[in-house]
N, C-alpha and C. Protein backbone atom coordinates (compact mmCIF):
# COMPACT_ATOMS: atom_id res chain seq x y z
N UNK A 1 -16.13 -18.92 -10.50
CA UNK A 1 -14.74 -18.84 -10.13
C UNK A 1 -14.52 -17.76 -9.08
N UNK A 2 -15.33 -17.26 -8.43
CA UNK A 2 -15.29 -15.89 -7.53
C UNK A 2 -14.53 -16.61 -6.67
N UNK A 3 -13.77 -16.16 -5.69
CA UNK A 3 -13.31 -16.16 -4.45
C UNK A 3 -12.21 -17.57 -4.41
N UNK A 4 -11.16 -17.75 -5.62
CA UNK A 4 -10.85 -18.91 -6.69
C UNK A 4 -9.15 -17.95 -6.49
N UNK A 5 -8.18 -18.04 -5.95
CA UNK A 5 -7.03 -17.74 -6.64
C UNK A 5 -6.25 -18.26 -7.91
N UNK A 6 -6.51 -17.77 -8.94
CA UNK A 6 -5.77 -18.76 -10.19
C UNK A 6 -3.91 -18.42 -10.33
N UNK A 7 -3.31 -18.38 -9.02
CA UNK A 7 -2.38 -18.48 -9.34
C UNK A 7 -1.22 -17.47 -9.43
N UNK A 8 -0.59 -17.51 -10.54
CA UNK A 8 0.36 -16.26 -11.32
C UNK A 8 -0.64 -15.49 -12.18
N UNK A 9 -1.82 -15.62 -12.84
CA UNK A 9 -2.91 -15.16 -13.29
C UNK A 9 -4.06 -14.55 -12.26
N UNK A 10 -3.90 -14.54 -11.19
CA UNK A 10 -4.48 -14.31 -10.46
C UNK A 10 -4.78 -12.27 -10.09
N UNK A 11 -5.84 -11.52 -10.87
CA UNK A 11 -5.75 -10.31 -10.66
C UNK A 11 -5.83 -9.49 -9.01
N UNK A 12 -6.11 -10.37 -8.40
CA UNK A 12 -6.47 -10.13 -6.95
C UNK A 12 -5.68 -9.68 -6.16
N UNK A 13 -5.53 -8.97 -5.22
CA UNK A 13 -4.38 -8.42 -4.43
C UNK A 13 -4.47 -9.48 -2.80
N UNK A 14 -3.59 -10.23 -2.50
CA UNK A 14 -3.53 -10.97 -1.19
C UNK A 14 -3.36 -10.49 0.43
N UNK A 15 -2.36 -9.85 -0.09
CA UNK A 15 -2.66 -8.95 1.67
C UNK A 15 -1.95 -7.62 1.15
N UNK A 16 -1.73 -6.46 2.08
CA UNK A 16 -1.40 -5.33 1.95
C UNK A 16 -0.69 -4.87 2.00
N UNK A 17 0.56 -5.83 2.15
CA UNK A 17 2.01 -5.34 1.10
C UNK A 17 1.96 -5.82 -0.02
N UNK A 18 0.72 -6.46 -0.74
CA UNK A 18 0.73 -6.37 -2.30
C UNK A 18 0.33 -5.15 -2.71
N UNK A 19 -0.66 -4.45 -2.06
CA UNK A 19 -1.84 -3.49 -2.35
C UNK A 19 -0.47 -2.05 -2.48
N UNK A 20 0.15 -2.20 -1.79
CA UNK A 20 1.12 -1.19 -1.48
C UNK A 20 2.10 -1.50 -3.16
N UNK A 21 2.62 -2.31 -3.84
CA UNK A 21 2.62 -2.07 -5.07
C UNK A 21 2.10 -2.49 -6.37
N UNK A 22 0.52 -2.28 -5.63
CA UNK A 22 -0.21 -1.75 -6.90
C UNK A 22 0.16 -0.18 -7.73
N UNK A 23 -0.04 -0.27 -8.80
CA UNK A 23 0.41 1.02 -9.67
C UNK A 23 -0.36 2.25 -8.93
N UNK A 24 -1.36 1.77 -8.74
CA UNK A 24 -2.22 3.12 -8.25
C UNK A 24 -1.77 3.78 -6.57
N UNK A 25 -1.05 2.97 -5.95
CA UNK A 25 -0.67 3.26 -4.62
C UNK A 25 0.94 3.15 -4.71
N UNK A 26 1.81 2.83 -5.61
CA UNK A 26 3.46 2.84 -5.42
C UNK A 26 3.64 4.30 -5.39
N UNK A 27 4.17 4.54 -4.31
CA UNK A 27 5.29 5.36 -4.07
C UNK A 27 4.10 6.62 -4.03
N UNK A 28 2.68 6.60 -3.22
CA UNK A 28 1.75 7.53 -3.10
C UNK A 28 1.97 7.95 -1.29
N UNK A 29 2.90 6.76 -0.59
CA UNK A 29 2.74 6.80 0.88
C UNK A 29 4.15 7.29 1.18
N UNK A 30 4.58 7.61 2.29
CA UNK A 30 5.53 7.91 3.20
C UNK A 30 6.30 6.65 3.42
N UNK A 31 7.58 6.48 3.55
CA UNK A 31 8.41 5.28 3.58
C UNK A 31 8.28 5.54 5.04
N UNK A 32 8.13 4.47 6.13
CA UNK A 32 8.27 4.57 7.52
C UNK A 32 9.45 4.60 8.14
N UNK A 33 10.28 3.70 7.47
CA UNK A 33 12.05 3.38 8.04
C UNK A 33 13.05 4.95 7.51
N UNK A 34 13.44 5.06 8.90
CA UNK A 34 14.50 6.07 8.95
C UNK A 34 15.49 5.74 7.38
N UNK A 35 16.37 4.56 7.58
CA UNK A 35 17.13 4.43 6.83
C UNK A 35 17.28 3.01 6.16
N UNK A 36 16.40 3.51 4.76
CA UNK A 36 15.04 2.52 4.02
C UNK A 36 16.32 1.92 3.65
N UNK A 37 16.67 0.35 3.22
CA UNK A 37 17.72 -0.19 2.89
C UNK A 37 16.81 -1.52 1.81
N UNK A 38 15.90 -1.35 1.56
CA UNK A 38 14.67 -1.94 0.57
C UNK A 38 15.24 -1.46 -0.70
N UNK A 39 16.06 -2.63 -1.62
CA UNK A 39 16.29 -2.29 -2.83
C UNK A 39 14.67 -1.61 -3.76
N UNK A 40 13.78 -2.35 -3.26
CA UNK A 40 12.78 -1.48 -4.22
C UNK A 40 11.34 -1.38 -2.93
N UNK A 41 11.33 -0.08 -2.76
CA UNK A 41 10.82 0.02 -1.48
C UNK A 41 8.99 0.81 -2.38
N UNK A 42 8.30 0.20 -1.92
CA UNK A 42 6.58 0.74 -2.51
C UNK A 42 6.40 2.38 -1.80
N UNK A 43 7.32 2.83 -0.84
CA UNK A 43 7.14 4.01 0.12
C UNK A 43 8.03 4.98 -0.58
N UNK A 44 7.53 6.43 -0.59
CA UNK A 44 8.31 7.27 -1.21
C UNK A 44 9.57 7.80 0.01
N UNK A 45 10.69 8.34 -0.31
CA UNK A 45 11.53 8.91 0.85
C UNK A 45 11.56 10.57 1.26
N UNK A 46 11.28 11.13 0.03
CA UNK A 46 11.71 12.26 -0.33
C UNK A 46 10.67 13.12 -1.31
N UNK A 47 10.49 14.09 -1.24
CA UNK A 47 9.80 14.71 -1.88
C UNK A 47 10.12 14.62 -3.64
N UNK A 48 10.83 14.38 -4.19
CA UNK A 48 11.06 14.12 -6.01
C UNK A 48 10.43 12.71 -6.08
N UNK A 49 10.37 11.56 -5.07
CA UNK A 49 10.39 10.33 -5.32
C UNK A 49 8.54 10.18 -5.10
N UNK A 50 7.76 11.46 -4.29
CA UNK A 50 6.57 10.68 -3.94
C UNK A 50 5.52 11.14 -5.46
N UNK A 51 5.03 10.70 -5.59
CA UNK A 51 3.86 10.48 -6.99
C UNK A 51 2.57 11.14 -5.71
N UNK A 52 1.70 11.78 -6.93
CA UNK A 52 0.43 12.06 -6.37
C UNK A 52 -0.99 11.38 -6.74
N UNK A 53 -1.66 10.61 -5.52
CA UNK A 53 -3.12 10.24 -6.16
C UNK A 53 -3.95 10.75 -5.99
N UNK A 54 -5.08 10.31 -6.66
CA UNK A 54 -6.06 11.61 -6.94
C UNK A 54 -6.82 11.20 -5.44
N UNK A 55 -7.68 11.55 -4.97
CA UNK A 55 -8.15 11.43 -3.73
C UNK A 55 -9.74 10.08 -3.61
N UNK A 56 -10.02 10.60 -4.60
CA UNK A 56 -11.09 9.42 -5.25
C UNK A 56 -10.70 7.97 -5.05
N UNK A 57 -9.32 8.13 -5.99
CA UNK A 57 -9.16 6.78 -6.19
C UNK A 57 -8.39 6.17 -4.87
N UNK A 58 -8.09 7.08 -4.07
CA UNK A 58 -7.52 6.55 -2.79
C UNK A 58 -8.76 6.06 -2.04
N UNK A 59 -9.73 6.71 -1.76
CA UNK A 59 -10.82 5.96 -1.31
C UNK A 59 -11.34 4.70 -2.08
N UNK A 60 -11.29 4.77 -3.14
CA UNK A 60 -11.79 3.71 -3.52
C UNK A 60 -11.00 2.51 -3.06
N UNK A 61 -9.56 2.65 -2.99
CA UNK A 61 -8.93 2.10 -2.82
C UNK A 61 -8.99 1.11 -1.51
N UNK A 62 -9.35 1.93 -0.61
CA UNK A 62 -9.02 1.79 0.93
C UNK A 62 -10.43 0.81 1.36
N UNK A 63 -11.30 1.16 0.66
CA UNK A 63 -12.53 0.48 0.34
C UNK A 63 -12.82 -1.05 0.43
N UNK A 64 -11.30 -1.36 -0.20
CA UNK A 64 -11.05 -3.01 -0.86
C UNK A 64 -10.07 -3.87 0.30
N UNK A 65 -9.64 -2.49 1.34
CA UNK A 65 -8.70 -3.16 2.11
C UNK A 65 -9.52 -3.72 3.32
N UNK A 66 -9.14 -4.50 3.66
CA UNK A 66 -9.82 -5.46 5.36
C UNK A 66 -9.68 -4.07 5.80
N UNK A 67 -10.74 -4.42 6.94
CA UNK A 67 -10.78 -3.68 7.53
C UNK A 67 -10.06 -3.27 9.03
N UNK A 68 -9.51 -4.51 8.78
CA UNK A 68 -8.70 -4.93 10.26
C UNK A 68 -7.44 -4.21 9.92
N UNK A 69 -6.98 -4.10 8.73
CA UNK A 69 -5.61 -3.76 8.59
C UNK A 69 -5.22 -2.24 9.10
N UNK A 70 -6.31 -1.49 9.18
CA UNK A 70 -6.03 -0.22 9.58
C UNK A 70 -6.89 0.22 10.55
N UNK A 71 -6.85 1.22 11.60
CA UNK A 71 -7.38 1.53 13.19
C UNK A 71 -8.91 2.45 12.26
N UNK A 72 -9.71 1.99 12.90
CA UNK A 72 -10.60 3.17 11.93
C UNK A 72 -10.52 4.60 12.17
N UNK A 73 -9.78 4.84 13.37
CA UNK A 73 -9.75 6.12 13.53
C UNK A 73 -8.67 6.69 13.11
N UNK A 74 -7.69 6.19 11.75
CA UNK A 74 -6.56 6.90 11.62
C UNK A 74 -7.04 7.96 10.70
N UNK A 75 -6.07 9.16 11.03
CA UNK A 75 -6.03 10.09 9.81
C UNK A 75 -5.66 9.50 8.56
N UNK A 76 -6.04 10.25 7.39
CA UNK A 76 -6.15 9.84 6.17
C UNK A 76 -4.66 10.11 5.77
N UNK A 77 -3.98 11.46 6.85
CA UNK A 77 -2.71 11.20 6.14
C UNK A 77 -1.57 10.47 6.86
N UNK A 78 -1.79 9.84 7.66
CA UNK A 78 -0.86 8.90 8.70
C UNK A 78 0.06 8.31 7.51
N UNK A 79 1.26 7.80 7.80
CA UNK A 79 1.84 6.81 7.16
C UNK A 79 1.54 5.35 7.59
N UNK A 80 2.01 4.57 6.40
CA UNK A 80 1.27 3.23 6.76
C UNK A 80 2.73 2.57 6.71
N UNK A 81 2.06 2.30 7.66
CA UNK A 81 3.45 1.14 8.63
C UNK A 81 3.74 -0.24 7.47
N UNK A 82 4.93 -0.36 7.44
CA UNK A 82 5.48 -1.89 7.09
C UNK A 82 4.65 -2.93 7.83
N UNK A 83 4.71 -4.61 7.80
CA UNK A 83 4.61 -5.33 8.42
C UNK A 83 5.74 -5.57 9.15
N UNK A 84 6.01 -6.07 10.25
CA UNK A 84 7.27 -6.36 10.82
C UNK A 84 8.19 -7.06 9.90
N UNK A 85 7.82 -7.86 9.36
CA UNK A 85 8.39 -9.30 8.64
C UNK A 85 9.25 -8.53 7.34
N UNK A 86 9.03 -6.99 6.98
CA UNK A 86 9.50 -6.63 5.65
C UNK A 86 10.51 -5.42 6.49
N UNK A 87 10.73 -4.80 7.80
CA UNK A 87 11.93 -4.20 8.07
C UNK A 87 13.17 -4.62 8.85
């Protein structure tokens, strides 16, 4: 069943505005939009709202993402841009 989407059962993450609310990455990044109007936005705004990850698991993380999705030369602490289609 490898490489098999099952669906609504499906544990797999599809592209990288899913990955963005996974538990382990919600609200670990910088919200990009000046004036976020995203009833439930995966980007933190404000310093009370951002959560901290451990650094490990951010690599591990980043690990799983295409590789296309991000410049290889970005800093680790850049913010990660929306897709167009979600601002």
């Amino acid at each position: 069943m490898q490489n098999k989407c099952c669906s609504n059962e499906c544990s797999f993450c599809h592209s990288i505005f899913e990955l963005y609310f996974h538990p382990l990455m919600y609200k670990t990044f910088e919200c990009t939009q000046q004036n976020c109007y995203r009833a439930i936005c995966p980007g933190y705004h404000d310093e009370n709202d951002q959560r901290q990850l451990n650094p490990l698991v951010r690599n591990g993380i980043m690990k799983i993402v295409p590789k296309n999705r991000f410049e290889e030369k970005q800093p680790k602490t850049q913010t990660i841009k929306f897709p167009s289609i979600y601002q």
